[in-house]
Protein backbone atom coordinates (compact mmCIF):
# COMPACT_ATOMS: atom_id res chain seq x y z
CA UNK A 1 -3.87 -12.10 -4.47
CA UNK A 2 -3.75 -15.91 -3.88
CA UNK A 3 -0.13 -16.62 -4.12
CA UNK A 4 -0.71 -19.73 -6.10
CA UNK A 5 1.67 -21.16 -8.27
CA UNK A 6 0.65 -21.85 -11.93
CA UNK A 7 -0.41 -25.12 -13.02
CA UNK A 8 2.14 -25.98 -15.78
CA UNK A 9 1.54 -27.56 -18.96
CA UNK A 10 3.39 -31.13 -18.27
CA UNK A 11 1.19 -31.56 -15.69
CA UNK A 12 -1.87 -30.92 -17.44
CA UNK A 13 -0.84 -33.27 -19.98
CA UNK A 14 -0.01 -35.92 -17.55
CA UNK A 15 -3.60 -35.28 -16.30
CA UNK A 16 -5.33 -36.04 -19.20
CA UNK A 17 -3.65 -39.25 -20.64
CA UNK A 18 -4.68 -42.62 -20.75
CA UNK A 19 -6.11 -45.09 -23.63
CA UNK A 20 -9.26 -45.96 -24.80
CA UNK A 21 -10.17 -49.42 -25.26
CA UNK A 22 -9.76 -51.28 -28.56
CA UNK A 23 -12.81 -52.70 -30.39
CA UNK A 24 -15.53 -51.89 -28.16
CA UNK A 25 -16.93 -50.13 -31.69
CA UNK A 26 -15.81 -52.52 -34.14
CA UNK A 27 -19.63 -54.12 -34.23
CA UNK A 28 -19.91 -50.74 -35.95
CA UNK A 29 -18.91 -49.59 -39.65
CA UNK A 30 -15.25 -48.49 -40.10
CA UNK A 31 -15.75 -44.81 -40.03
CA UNK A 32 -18.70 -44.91 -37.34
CA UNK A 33 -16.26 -47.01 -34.99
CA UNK A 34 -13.42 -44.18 -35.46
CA UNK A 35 -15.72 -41.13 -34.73
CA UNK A 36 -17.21 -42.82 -31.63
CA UNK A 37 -13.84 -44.00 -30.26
CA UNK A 38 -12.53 -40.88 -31.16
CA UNK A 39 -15.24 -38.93 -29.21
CA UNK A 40 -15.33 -40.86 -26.44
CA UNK A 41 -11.59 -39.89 -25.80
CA UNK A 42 -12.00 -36.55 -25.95
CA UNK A 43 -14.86 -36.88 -23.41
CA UNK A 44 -12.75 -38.65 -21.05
CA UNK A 45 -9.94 -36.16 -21.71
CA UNK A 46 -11.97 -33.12 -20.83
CA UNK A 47 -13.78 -35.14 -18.07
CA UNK A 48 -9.86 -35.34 -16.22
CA UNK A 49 -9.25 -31.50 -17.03
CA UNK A 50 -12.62 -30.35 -15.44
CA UNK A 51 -11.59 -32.34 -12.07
CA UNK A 52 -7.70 -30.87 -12.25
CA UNK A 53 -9.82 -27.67 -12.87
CA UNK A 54 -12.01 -27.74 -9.97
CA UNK A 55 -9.16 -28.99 -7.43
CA UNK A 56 -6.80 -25.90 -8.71
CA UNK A 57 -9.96 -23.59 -8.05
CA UNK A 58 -10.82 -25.56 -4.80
CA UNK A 59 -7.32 -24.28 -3.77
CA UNK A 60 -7.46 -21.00 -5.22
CA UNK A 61 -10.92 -20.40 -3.21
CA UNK A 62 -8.66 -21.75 0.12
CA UNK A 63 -5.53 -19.40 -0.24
CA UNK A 64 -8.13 -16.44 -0.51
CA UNK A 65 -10.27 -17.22 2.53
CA UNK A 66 -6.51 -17.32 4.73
CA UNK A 67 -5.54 -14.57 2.89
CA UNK A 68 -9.11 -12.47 3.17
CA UNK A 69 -8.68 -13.67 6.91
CA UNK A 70 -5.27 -12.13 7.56
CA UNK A 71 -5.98 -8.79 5.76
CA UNK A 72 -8.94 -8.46 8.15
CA UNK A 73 -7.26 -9.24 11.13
CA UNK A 74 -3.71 -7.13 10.49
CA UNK A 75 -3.39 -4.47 12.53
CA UNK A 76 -3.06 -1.70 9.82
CA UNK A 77 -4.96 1.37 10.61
CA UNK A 78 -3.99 4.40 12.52
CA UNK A 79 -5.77 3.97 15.78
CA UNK A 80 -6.58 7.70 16.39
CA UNK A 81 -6.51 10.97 14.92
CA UNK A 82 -3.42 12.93 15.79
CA UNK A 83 0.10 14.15 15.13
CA UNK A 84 3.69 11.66 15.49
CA UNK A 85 6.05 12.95 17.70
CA UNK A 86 9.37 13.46 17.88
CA UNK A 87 10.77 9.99 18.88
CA UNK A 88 9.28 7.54 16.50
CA UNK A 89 10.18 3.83 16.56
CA UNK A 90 13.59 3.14 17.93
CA UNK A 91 16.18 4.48 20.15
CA UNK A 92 15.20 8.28 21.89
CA UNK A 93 16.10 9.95 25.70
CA UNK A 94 12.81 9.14 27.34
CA UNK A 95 10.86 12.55 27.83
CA UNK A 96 10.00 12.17 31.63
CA UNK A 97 13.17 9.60 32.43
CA UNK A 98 15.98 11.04 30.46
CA UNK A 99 17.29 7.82 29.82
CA UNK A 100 18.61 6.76 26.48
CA UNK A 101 16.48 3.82 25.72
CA UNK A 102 14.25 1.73 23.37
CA UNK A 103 11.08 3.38 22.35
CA UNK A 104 8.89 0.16 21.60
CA UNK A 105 6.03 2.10 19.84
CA UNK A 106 5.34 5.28 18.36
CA UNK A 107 3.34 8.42 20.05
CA UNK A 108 0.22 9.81 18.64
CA UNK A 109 -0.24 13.42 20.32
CA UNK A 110 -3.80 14.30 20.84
CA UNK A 111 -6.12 15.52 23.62
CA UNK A 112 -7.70 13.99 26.32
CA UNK A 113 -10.62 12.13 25.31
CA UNK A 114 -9.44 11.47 21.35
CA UNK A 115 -11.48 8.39 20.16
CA UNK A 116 -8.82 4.99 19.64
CA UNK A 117 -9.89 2.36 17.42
CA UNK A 118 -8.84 -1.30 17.05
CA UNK A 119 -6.28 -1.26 14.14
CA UNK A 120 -7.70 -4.89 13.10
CA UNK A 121 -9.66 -7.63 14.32
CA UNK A 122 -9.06 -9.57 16.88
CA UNK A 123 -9.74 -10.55 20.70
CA UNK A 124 -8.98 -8.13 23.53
CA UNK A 125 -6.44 -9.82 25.61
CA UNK A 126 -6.03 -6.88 28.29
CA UNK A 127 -8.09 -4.37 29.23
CA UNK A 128 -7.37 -1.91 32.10
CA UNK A 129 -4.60 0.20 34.39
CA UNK A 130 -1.09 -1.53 34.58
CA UNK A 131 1.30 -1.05 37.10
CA UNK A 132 4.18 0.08 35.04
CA UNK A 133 4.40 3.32 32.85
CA UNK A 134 1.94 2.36 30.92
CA UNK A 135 -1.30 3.62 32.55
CA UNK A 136 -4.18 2.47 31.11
CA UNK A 137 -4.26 0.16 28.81
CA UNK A 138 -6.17 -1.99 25.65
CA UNK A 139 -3.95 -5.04 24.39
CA UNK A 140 -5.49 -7.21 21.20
CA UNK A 141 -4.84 -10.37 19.97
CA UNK A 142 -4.95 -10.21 16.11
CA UNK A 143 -3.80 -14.13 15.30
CA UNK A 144 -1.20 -15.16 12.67
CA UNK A 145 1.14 -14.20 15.89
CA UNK A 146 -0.14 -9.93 15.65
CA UNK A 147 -0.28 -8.13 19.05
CA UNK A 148 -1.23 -4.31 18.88
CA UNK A 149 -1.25 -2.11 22.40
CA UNK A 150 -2.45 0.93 23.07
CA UNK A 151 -1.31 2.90 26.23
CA UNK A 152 -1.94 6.12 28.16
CA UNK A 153 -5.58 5.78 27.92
CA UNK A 154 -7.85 7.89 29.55
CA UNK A 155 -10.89 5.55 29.82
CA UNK A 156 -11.27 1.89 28.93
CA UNK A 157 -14.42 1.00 26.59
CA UNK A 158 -13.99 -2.85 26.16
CA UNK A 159 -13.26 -6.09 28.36
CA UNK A 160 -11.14 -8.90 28.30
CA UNK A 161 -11.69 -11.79 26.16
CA UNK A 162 -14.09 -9.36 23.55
CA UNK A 163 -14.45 -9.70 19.91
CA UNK A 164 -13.17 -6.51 18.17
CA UNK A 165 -13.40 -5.19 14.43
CA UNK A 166 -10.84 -3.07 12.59
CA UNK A 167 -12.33 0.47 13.14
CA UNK A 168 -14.10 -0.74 16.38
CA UNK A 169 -14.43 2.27 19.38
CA UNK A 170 -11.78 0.70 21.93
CA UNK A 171 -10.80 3.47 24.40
CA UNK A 172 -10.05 7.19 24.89
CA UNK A 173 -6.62 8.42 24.75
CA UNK A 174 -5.20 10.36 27.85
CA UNK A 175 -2.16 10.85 29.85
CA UNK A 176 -2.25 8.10 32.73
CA UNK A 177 0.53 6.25 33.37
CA UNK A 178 4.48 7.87 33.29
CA UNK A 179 4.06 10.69 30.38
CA UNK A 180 4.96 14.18 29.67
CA UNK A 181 1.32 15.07 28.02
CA UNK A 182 -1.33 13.40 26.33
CA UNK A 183 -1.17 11.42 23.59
CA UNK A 184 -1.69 7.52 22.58
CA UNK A 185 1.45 4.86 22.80
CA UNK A 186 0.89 2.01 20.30
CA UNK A 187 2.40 -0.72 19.75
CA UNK A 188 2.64 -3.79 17.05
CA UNK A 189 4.37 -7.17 17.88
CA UNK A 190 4.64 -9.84 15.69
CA UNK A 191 5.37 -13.37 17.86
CA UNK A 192 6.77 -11.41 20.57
CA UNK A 193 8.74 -8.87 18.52
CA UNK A 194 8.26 -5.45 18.14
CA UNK A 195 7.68 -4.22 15.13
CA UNK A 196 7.62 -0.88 13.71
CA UNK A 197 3.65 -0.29 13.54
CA UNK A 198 3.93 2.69 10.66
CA UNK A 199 5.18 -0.56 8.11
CA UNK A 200 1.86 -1.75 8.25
CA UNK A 201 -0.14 1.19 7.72
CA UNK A 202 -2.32 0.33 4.62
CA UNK A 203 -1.71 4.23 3.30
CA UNK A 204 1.86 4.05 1.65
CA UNK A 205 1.67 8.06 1.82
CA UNK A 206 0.72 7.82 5.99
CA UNK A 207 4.01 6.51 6.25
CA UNK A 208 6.15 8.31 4.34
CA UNK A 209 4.81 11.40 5.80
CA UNK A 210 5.26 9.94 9.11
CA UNK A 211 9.18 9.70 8.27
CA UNK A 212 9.17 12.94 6.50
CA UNK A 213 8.03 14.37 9.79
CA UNK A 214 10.39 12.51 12.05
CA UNK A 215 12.91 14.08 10.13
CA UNK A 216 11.19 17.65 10.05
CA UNK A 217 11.05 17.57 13.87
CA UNK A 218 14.75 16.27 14.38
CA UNK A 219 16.00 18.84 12.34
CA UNK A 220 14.30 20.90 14.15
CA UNK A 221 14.50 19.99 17.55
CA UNK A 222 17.99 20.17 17.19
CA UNK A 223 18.11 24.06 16.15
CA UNK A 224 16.21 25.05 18.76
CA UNK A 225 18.88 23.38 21.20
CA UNK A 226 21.86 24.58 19.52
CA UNK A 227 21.04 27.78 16.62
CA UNK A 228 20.76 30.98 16.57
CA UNK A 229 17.75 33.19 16.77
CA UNK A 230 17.04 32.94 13.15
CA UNK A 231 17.58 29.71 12.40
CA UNK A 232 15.14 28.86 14.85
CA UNK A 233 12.58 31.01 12.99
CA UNK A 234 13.45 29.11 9.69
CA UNK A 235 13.09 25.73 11.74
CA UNK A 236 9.73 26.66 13.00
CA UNK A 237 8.63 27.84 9.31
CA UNK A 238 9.98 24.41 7.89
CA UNK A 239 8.29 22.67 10.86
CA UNK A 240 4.63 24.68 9.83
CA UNK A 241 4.70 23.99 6.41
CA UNK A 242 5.50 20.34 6.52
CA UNK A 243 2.58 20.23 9.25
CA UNK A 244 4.58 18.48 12.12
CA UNK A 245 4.46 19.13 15.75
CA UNK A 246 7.17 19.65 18.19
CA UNK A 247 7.09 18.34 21.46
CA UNK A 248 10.14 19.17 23.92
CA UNK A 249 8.43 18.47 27.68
């Protein structure tokens, strides 16, 4: 959890070295002396592997605070209830443009009104209606170099400069903005670069499903364009049971 490297055993011996001084016992008989020296060595010895000790757990207990820190603040949740669509992550012909371009985000489809939440803590650097396609819009600063966006919205529920928690109420999804229908556009950067936000979904199985319905939906998108009556009714029974949605505005 820590990412610490082991202490190894050279330098733990190397730690605990070092002589005790001769005759400071010898007032004493033979066998007296020996026991005391000899104790008083072993003191001193365990006295140097308590301090190593405490400095390797000093650093444990540092590593975990950064690392307790980051897992807080990256944005890792699914910010609102809802289906993917069809375009994903990556290259797509924009619905309302069709243009052949960069899709910097991915789409969560839901109605007017669906409750977002901030996908990890952080410190709302934007809030409000851009002039691009965007619409509306909530933009938060995670730290360690995490952005996360969230577009389309429908109403605003937080200001710049605010404090946000993972789970934390941020907005309403809507359609404002250039769109084809509802739904929430969100985004993850990390130092400037988008990332793919479904790799840092906590829920391994979130994200495979995710890709097992981009699939689904390409599959079946492209039937519908190009097959035959009954291959489209064999698309939409695929689409059904794998619990995707379509969307072809």
């Amino acid at each position: 959890m820590v990412d610490l490297s082991r202490i190894d055993e050279d330098t733990r011996a190397a730690s605990v070295g070092g002589a005790v001084p001769s005759g400071e016992f010898n007032i004493l008989s033979g066998d007296a002396s020996e026991i005391l020296t000899e104790s008083r060595g072993l003191i001193e010895k365990l006295e140097r592997e308590v301090k190593l000790q405490q400095a390797s757990y000093e650093d444990i207990y540092k590593k975990y605070e950064f690392n307790k820190a980051l897992f807080n603040h990256l944005p890792a949740i699914k910010p609102s209830e809802g289906y993917y669509s069809v375009g994903g992550f990556g290259m797509r012909v924009h619905p309302v443009l069709r243009v052949y371009r960069m899709h910097e985000g991915i789409d969560i489809i839901s109605d007017v009104g669906t409750n977002v939440y901030a996908s990890g803590d952080g410190v709302v650097q934007f809030a409000g209606r851009t002039q691009g396609g965007y619409g509306a819009v909530v933009e938060i600063s995670h730290g360690y170099g995490y952005t996360s966006l969230y577009a389309h919205l429908s109403k605003v529920l937080v200001r710049r400069n605010q404090k946000v928690k993972r789970g934390e109420l941020i907005a309403k999804s809507g359609r404002s903005g250039l769109v084809s229908g509802p739904h929430l556009h969100y985004e993850v950067r990390l130092n400037g670069r988008r990332q793919n936000p479904v790799d840092y979904f906590f829920d391994d199985v979130i994200a495979s499903r995710y890709r097992m319905q981009l699939v689904s939906t390409k599959y079946v998108s492209s039937v519908y364009s190009s097959g035959s009556q009954q291959n489209r009714k064999e698309a939409l029974s695929l689409d059904l049971d794998n619990g995707t949605c379509i969307i072809s505005r």
